[in-house]
C-alpha atoms as a PDB file:
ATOM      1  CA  UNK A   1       0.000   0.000   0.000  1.00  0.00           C
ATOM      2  CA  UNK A   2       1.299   3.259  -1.046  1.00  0.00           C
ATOM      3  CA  UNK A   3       2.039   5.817   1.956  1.00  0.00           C
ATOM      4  CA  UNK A   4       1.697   9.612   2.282  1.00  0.00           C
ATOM      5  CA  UNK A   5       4.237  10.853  -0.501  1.00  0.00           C
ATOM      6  CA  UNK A   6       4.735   8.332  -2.424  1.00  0.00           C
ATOM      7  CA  UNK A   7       3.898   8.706  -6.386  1.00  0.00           C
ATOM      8  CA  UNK A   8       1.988   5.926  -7.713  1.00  0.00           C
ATOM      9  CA  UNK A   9       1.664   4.962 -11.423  1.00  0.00           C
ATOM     10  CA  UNK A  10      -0.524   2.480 -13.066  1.00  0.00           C
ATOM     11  CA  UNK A  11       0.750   1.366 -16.340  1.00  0.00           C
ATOM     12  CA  UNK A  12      -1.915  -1.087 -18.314  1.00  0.00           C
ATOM     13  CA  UNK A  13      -3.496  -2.183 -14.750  1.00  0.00           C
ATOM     14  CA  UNK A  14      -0.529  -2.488 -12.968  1.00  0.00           C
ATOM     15  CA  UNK A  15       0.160  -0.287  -9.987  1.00  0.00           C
ATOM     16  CA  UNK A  16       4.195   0.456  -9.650  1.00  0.00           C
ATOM     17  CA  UNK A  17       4.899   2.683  -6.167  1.00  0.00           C
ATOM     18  CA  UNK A  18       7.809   4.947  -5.722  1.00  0.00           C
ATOM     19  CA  UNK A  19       8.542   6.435  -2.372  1.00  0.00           C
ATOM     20  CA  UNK A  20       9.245  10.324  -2.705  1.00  0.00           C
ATOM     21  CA  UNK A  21      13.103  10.064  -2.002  1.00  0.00           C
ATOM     22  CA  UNK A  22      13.515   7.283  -4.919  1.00  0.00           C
ATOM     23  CA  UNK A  23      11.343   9.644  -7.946  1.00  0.00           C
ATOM     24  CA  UNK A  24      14.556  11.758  -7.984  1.00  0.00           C
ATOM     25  CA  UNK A  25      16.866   8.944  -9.217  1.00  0.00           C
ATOM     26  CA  UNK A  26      14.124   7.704 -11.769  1.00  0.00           C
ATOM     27  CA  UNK A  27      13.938  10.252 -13.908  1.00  0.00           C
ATOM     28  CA  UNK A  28      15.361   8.614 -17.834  1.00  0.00           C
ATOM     29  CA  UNK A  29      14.386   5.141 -16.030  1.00  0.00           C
ATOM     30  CA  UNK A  30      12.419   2.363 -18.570  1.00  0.00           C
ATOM     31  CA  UNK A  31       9.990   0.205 -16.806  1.00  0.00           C
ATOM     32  CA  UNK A  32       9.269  -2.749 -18.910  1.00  0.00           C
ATOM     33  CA  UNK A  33       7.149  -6.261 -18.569  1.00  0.00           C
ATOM     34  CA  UNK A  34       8.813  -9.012 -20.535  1.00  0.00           C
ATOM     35  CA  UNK A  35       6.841 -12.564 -21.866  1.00  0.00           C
ATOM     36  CA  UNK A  36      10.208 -14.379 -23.318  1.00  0.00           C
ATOM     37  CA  UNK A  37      10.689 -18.280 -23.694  1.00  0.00           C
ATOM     38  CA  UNK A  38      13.091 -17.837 -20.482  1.00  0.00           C
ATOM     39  CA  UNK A  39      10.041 -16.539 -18.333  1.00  0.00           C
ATOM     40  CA  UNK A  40       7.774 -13.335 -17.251  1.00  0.00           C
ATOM     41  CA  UNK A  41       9.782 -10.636 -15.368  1.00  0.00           C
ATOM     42  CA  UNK A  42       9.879  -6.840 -15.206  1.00  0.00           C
ATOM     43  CA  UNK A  43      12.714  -4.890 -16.207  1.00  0.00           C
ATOM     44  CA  UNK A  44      14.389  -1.858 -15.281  1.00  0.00           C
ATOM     45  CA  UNK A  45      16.709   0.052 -18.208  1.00  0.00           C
ATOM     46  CA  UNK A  46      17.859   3.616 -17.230  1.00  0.00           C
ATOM     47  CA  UNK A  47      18.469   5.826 -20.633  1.00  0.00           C
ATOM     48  CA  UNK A  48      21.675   6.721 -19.174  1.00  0.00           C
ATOM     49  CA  UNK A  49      23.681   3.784 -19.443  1.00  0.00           C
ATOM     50  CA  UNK A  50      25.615   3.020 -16.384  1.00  0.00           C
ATOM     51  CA  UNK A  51      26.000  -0.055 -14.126  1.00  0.00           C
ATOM     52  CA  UNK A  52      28.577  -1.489 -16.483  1.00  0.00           C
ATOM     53  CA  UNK A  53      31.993  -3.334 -15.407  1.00  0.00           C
ATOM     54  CA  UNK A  54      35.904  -1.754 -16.201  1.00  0.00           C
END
């Protein structure tokens, strides 16, 4: 259940909740549901790039 100052969006009946310290970071972030032969998941791409190895 969301909480006082959270932002909730509902994307094609599904409710995703984002406490109001997280919305900063999610700005450019992709929120995706996936039906592949490996399995149903949600995904999380930021436009940004990032989270890559050196």
């Amino acid at each position: 259940m969301p909480k006082e100052g959270d932002k909730v969006f509902e994307v094609e009946g599904v409710n995703i909740i984002l406490d109001d310290e997280m919305v900063e970071y999610t700005p450019g972030f992709i929120i995706d549901y996936r039906n592949t032969y490996f399995g149903k998941r949600f995904s999380v791409d930021s436009l940004y790039g990032g989270g890559g190895c050196s």
